[in-house]
N, C-alpha and C. Protein backbone atom coordinates (compact mmCIF):
# COMPACT_ATOMS: atom_id res chain seq x y z
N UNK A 1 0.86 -1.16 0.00
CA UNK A 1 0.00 0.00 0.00
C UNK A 1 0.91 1.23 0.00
N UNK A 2 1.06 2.04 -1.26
CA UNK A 2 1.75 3.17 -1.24
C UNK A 2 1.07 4.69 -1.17
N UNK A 3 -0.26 4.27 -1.88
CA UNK A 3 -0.71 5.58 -1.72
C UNK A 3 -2.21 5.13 -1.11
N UNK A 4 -3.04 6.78 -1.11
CA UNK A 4 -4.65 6.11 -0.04
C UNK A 4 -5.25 7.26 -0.19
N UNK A 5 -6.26 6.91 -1.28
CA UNK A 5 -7.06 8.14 -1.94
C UNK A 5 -5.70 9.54 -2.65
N UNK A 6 -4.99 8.79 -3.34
CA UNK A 6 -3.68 9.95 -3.24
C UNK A 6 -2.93 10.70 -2.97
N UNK A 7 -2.43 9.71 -1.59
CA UNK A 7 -1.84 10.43 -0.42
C UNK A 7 -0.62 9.67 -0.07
N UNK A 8 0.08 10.20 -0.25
CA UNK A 8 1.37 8.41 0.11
C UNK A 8 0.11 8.00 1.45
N UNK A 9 0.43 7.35 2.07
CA UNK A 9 0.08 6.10 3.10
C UNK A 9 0.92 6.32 3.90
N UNK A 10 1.91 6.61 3.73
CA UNK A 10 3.50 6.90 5.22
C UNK A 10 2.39 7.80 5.83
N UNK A 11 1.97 8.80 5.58
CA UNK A 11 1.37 10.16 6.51
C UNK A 11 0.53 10.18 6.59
N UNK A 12 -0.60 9.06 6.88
CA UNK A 12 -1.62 8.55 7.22
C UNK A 12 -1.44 7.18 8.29
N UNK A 13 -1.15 5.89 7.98
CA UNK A 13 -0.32 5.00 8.82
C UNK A 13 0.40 5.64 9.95
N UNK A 14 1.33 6.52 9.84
CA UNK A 14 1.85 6.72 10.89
C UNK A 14 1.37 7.32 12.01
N UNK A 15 0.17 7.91 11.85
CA UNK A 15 -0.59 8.71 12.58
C UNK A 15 -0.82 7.07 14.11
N UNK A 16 -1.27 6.52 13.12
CA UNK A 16 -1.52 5.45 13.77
C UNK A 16 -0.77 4.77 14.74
N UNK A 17 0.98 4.53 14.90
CA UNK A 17 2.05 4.25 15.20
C UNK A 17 1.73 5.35 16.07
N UNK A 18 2.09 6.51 15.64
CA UNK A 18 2.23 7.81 16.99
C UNK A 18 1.41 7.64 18.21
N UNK A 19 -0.14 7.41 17.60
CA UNK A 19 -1.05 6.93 18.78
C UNK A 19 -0.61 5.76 19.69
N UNK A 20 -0.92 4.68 18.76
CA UNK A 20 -1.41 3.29 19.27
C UNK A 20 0.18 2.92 19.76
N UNK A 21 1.39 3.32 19.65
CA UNK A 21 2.76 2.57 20.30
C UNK A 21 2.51 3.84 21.79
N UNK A 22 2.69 5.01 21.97
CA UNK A 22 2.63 5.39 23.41
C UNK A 22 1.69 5.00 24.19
N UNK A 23 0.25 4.62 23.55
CA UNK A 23 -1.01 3.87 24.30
C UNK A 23 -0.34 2.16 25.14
N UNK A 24 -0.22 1.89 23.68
CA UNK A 24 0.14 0.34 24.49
C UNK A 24 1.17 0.68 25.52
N UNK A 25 2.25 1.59 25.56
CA UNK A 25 3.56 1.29 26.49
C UNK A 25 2.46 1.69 27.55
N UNK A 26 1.96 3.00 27.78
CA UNK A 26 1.00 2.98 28.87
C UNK A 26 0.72 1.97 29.32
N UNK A 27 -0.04 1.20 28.92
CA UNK A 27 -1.24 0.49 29.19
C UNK A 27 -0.49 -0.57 29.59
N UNK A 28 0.96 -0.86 29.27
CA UNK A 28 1.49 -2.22 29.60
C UNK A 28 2.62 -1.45 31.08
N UNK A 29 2.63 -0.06 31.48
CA UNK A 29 2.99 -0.45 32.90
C UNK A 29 1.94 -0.16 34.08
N UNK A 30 0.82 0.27 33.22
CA UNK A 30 -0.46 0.17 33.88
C UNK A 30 -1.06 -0.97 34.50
N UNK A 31 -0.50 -1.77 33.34
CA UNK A 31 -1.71 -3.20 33.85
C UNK A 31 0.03 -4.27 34.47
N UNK A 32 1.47 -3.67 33.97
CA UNK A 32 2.10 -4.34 35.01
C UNK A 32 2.51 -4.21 36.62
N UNK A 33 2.14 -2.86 36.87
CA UNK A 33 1.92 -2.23 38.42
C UNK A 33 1.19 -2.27 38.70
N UNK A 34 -0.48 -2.50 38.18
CA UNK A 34 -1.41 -2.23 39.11
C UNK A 34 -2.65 -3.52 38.58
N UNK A 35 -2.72 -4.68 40.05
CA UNK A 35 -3.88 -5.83 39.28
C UNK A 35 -4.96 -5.21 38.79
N UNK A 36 -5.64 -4.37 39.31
CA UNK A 36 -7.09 -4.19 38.91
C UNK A 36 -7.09 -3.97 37.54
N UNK A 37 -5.88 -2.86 37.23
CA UNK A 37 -6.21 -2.57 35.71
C UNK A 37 -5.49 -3.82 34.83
N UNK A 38 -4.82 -5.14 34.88
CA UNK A 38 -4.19 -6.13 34.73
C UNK A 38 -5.45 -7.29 34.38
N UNK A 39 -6.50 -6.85 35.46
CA UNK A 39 -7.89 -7.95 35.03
C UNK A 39 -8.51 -7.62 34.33
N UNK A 40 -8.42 -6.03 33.59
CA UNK A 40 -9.40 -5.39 32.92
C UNK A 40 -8.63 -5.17 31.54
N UNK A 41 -7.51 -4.67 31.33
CA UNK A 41 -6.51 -4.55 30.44
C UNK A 41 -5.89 -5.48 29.98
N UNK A 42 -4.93 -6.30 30.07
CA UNK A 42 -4.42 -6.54 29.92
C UNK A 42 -4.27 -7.82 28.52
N UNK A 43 -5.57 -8.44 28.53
CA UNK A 43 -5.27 -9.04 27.01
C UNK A 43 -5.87 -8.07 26.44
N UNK A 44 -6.62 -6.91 26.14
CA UNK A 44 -6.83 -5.90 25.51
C UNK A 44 -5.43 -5.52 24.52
N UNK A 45 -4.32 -5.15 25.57
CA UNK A 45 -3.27 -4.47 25.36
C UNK A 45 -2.15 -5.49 24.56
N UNK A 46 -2.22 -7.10 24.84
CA UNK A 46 -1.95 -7.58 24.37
C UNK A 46 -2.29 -7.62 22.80
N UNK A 47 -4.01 -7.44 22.67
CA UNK A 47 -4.03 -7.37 21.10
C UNK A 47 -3.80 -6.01 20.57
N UNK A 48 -4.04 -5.14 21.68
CA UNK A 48 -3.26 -4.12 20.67
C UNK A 48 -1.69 -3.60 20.11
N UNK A 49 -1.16 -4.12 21.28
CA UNK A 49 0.39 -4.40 21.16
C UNK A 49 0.79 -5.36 20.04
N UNK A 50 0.26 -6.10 19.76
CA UNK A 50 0.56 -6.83 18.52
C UNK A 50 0.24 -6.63 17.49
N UNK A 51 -0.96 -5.54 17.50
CA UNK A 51 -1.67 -5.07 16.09
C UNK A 51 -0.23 -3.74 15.71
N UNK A 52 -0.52 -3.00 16.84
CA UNK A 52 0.80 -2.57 16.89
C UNK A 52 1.72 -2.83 15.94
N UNK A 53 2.64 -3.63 16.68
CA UNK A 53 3.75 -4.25 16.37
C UNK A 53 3.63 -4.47 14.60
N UNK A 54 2.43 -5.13 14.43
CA UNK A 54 2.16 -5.17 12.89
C UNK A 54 1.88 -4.06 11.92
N UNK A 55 1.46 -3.10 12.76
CA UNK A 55 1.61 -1.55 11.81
C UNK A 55 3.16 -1.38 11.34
N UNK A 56 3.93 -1.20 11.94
CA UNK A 56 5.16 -0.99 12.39
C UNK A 56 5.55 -1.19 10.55
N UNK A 57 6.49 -2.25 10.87
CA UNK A 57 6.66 -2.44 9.12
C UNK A 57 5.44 -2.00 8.06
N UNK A 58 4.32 -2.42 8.16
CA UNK A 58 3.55 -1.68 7.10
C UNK A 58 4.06 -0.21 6.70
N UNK A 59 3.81 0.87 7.84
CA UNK A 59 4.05 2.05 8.32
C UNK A 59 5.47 1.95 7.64
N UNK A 60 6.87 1.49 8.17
CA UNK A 60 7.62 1.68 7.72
C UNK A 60 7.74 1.61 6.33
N UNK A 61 7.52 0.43 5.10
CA UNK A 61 7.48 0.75 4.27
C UNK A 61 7.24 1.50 3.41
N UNK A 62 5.64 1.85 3.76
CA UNK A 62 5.20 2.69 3.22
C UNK A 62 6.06 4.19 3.19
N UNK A 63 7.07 4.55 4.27
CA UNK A 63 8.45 5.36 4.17
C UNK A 63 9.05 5.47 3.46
N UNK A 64 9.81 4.01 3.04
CA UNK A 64 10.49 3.96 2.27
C UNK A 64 9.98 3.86 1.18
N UNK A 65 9.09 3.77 0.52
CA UNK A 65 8.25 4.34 -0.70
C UNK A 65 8.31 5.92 -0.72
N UNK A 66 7.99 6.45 0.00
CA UNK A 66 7.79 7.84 0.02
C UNK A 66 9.34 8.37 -0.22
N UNK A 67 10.30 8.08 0.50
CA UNK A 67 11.70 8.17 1.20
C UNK A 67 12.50 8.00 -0.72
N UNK A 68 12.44 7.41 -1.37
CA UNK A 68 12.52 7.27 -2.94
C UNK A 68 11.74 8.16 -3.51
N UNK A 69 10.97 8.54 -3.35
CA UNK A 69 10.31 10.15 -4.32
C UNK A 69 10.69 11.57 -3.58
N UNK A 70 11.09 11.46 -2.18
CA UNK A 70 11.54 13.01 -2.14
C UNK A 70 12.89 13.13 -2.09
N UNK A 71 12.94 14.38 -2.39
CA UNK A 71 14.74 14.64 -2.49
C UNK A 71 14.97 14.29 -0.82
N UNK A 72 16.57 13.54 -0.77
CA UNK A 72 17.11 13.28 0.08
C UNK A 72 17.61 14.63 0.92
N UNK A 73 17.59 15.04 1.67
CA UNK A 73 18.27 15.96 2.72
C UNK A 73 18.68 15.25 4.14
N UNK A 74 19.16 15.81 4.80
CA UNK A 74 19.77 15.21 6.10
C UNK A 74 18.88 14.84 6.82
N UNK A 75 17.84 15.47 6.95
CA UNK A 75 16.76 15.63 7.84
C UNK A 75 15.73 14.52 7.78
N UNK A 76 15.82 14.46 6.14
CA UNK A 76 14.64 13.26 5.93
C UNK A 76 15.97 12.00 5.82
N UNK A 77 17.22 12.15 5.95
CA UNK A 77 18.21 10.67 6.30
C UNK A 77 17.54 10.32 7.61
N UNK A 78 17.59 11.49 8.32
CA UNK A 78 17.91 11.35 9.79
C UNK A 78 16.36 10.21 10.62
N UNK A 79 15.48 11.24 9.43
CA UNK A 79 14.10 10.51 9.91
C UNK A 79 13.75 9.01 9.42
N UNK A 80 14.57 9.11 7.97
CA UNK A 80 14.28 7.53 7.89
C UNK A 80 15.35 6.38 8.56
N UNK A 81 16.24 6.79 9.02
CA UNK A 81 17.38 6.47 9.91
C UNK A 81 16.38 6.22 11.32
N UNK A 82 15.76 7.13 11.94
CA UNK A 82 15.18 6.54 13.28
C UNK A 82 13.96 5.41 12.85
N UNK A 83 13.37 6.16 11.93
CA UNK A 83 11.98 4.99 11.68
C UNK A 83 12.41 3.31 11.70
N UNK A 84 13.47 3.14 11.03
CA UNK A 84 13.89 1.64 11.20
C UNK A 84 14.26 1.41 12.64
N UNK A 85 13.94 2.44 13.66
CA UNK A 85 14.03 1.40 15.04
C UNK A 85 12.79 1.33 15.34
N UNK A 86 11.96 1.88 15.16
CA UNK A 86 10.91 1.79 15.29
C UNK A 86 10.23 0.50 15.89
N UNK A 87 10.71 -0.75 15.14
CA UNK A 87 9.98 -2.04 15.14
C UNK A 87 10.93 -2.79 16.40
N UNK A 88 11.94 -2.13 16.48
CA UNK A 88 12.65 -2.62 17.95
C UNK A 88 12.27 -1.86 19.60
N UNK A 89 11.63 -1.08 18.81
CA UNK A 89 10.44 -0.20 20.04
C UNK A 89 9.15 -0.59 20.30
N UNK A 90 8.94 -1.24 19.28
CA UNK A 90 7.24 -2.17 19.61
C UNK A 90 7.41 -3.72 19.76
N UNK A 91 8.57 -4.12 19.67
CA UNK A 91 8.99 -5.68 19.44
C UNK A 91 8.61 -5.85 20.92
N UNK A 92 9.59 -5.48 22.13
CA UNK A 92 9.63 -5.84 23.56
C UNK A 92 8.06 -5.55 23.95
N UNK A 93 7.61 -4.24 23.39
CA UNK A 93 6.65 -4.01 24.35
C UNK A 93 5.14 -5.16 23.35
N UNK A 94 5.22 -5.64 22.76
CA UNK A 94 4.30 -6.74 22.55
C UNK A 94 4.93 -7.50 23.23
N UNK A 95 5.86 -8.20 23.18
CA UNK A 95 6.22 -9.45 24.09
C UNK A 95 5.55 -9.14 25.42
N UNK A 96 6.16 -7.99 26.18
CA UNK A 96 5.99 -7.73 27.68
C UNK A 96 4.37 -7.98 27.84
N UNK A 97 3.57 -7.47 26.76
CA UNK A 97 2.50 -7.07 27.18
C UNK A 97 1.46 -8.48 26.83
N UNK A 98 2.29 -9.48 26.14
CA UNK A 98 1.69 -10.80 25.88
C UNK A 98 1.91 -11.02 27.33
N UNK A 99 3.47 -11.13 27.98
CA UNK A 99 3.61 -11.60 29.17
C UNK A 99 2.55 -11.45 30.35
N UNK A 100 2.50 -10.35 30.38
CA UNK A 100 1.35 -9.63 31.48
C UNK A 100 0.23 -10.38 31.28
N UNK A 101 -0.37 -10.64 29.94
CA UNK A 101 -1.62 -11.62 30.17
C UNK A 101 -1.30 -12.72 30.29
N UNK A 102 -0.51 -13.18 30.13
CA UNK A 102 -0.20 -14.94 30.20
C UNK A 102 -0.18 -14.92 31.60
N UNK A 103 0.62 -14.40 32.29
CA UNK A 103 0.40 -14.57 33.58
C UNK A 103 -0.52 -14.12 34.46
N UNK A 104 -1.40 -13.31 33.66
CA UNK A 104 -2.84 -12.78 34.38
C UNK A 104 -3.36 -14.19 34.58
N UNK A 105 -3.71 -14.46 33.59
CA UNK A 105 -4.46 -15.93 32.89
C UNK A 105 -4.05 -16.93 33.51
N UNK A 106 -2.68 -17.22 33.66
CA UNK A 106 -2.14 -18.16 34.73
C UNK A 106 -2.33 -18.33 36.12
N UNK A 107 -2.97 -17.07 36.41
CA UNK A 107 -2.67 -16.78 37.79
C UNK A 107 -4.04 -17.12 38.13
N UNK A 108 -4.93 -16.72 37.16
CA UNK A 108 -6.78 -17.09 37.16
C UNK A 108 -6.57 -18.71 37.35
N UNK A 109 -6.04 -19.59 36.04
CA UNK A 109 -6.71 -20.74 36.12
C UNK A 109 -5.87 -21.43 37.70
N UNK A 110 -5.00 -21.20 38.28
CA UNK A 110 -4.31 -21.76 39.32
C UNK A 110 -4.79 -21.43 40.45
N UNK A 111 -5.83 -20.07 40.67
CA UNK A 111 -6.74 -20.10 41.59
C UNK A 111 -7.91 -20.51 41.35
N UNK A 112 -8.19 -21.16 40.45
CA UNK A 112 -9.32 -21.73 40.17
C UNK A 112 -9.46 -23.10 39.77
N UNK A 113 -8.03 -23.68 39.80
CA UNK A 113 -7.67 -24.90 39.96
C UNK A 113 -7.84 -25.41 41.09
N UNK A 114 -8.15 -26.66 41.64
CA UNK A 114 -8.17 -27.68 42.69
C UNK A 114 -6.52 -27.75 42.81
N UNK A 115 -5.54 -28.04 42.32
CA UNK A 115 -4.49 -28.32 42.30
C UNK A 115 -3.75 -27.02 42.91
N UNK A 116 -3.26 -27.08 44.04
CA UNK A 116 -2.79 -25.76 44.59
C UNK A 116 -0.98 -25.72 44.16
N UNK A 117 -0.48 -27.08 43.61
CA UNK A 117 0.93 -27.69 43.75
C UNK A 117 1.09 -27.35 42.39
N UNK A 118 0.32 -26.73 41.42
CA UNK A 118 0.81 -26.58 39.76
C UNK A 118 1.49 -25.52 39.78
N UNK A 119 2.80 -26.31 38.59
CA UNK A 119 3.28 -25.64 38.54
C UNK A 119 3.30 -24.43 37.45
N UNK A 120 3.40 -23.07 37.17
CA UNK A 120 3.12 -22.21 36.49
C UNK A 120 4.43 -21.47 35.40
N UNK A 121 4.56 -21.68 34.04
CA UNK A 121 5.47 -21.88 33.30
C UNK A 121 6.12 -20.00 33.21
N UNK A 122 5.13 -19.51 33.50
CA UNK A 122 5.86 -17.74 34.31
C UNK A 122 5.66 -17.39 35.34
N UNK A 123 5.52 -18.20 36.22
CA UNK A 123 5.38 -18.06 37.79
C UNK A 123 4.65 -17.00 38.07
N UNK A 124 3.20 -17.22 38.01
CA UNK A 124 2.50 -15.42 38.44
C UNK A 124 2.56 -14.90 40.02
N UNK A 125 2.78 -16.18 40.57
CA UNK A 125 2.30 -16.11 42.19
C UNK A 125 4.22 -15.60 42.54
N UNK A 126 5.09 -15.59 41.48
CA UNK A 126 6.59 -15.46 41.99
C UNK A 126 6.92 -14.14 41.99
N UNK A 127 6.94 -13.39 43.31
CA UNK A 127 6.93 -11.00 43.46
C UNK A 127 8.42 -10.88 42.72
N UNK A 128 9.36 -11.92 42.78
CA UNK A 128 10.83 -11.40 42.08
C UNK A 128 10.90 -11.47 40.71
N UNK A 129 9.93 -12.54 39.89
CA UNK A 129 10.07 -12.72 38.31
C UNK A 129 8.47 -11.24 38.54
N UNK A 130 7.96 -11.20 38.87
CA UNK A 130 6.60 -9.68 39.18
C UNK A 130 7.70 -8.23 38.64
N UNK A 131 8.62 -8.49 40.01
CA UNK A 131 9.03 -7.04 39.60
C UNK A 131 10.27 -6.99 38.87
N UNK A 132 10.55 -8.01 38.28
CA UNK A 132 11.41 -7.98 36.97
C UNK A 132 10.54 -7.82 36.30
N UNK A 133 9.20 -8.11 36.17
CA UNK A 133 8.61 -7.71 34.62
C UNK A 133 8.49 -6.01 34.73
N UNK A 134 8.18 -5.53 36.05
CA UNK A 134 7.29 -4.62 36.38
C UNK A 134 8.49 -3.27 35.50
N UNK A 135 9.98 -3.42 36.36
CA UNK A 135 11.13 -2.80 35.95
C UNK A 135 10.85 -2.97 34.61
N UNK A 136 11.11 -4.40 33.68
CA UNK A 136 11.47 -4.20 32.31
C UNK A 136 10.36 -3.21 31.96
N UNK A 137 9.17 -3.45 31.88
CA UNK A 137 7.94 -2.63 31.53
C UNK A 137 8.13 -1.28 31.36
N UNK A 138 8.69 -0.39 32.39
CA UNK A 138 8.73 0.62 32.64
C UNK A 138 9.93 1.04 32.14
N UNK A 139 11.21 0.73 31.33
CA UNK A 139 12.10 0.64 30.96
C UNK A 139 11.59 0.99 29.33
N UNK A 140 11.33 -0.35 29.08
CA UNK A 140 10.64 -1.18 27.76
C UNK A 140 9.46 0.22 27.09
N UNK A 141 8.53 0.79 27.99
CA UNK A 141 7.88 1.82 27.73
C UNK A 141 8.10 3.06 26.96
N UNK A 142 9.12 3.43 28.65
CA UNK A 142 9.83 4.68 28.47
C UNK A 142 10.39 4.32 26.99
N UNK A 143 11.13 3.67 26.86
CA UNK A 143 12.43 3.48 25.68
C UNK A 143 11.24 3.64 24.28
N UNK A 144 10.04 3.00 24.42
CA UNK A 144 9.50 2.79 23.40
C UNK A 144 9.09 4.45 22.78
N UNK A 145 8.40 4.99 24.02
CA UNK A 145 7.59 6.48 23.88
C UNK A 145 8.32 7.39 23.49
N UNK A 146 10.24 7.48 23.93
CA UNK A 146 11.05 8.25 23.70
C UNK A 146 11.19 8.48 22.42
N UNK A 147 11.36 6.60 21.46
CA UNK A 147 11.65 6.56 20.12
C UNK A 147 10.59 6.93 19.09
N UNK A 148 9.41 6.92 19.49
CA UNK A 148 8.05 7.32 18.72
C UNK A 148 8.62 8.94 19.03
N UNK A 149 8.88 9.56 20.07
CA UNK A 149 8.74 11.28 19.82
C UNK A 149 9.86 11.55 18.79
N UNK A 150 11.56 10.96 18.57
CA UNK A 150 12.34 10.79 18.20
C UNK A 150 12.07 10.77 16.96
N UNK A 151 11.44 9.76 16.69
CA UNK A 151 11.20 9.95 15.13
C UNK A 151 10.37 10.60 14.68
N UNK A 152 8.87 10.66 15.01
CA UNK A 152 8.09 11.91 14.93
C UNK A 152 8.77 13.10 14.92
N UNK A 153 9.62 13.54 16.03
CA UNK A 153 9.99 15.31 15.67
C UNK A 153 10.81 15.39 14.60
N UNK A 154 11.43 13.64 14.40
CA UNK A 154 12.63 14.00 12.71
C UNK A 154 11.48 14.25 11.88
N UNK A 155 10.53 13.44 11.80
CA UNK A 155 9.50 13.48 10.74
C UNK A 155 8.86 14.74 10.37
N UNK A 156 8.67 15.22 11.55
CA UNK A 156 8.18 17.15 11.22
C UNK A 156 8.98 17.83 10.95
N UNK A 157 9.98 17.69 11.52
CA UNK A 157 11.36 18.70 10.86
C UNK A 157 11.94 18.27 9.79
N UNK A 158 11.76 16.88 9.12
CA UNK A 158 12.08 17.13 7.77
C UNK A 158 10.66 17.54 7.03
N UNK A 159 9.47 17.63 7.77
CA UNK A 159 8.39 17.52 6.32
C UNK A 159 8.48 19.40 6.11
N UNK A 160 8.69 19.96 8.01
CA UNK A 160 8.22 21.17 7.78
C UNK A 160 9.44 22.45 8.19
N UNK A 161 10.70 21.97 8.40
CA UNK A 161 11.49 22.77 8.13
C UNK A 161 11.68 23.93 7.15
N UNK A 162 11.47 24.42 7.65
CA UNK A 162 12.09 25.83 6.31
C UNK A 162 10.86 26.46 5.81
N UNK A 163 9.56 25.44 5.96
CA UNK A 163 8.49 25.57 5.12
C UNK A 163 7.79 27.49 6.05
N UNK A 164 7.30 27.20 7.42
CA UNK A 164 6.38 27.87 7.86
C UNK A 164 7.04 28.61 8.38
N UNK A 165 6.66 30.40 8.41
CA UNK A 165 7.30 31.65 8.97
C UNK A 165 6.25 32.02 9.97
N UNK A 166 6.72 32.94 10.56
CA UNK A 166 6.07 33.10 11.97
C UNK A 166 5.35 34.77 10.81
N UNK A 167 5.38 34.83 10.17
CA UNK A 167 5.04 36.48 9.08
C UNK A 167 3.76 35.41 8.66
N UNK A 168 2.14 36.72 8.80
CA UNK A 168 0.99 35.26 7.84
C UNK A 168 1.54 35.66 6.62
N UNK A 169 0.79 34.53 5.95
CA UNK A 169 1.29 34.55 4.37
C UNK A 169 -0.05 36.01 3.85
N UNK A 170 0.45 36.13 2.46
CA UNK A 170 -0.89 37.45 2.01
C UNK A 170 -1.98 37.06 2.14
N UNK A 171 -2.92 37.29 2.54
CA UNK A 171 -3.87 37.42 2.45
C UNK A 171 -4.64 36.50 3.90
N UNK A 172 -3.51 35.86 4.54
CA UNK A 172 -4.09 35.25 5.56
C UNK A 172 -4.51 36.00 6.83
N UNK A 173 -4.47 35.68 8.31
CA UNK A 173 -4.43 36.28 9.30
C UNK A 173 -3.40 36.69 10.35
């Protein structure tokens, strides 16, 4: 998909990435610090973290389509230079945020098991593998939200550098 109603698709798609990757990091140290929102969230965030994750390359390509029709400048290097991390910024935080439900889910059927002695293949009931997830999460987030602004502000400063003066244009306000 390169263009969309005759629009490249990069500047439409990405809108999407900007949203939906700082939502999920939210939502995945939301529902890894706090149960209530963990029983309510958390395979939510899982499917959106993965839908996510699957924009990601779409989104990116559709870049590098675009990234071949405009003249190269530093600015638009720089931006298509961050966009390829992009997918290493949504990679962890789908995993993490699969994690969080697997062990929601784990933690349900083992209290709702007769069997109090099962054993649980991510230990939900274990507070030291808890707040190793809880740390990565909040790590994993941050890192993710930083690289979405990162490339976003390359993305405006190459689309709109140079373009807009603080003078209105004639006839404007």
């Amino acid at each position: 998909m390169n263009t969309v109603n005759g629009l490249p698709a990069h500047v439409l798609l990405v809108h999407g990435v900007v949203v939906l990757l700082p939502m999920a990091s939210f939502l995945l140290v939301l529902t890894a610090v706090w149960p209530p929102a963990r029983a309510r969230f958390a395979g939510p965030n899982a499917i959106l973290s993965v839908a996510t994750l699957a924009l990601v390359p779409i989104t990116t390509n559709a870049g590098q389509w675009l990234y071949g029709r405009l003249p190269h400048t530093d600015l638009l290097r720089r931006h298509s230079e961050l966009g390829d991390t992009a997918l290493y910024a949504a990679t962890p935080v789908a995993v993490l945020a699969l994690v969080v439900w697997w062990r929601h889910r784990e933690a349900g059927q083992a209290a709702g098991s007769a069997r109090t002695a099962r054993r649980s293949f991510l230990a939900p009931e274990n507070q030291v593998v808890t707040w190793v997830i809880v740390a990565l999460a909040v790590l994993v987030a941050g890192s993710a939200v930083y690289d979405t602004y990162q490339i976003g502000d390359s993305g405006a400063k190459a689309t709109w550098n140079g373009i807009i003066t603080s003078a209105p244009a004639p006839g404007g306000n």
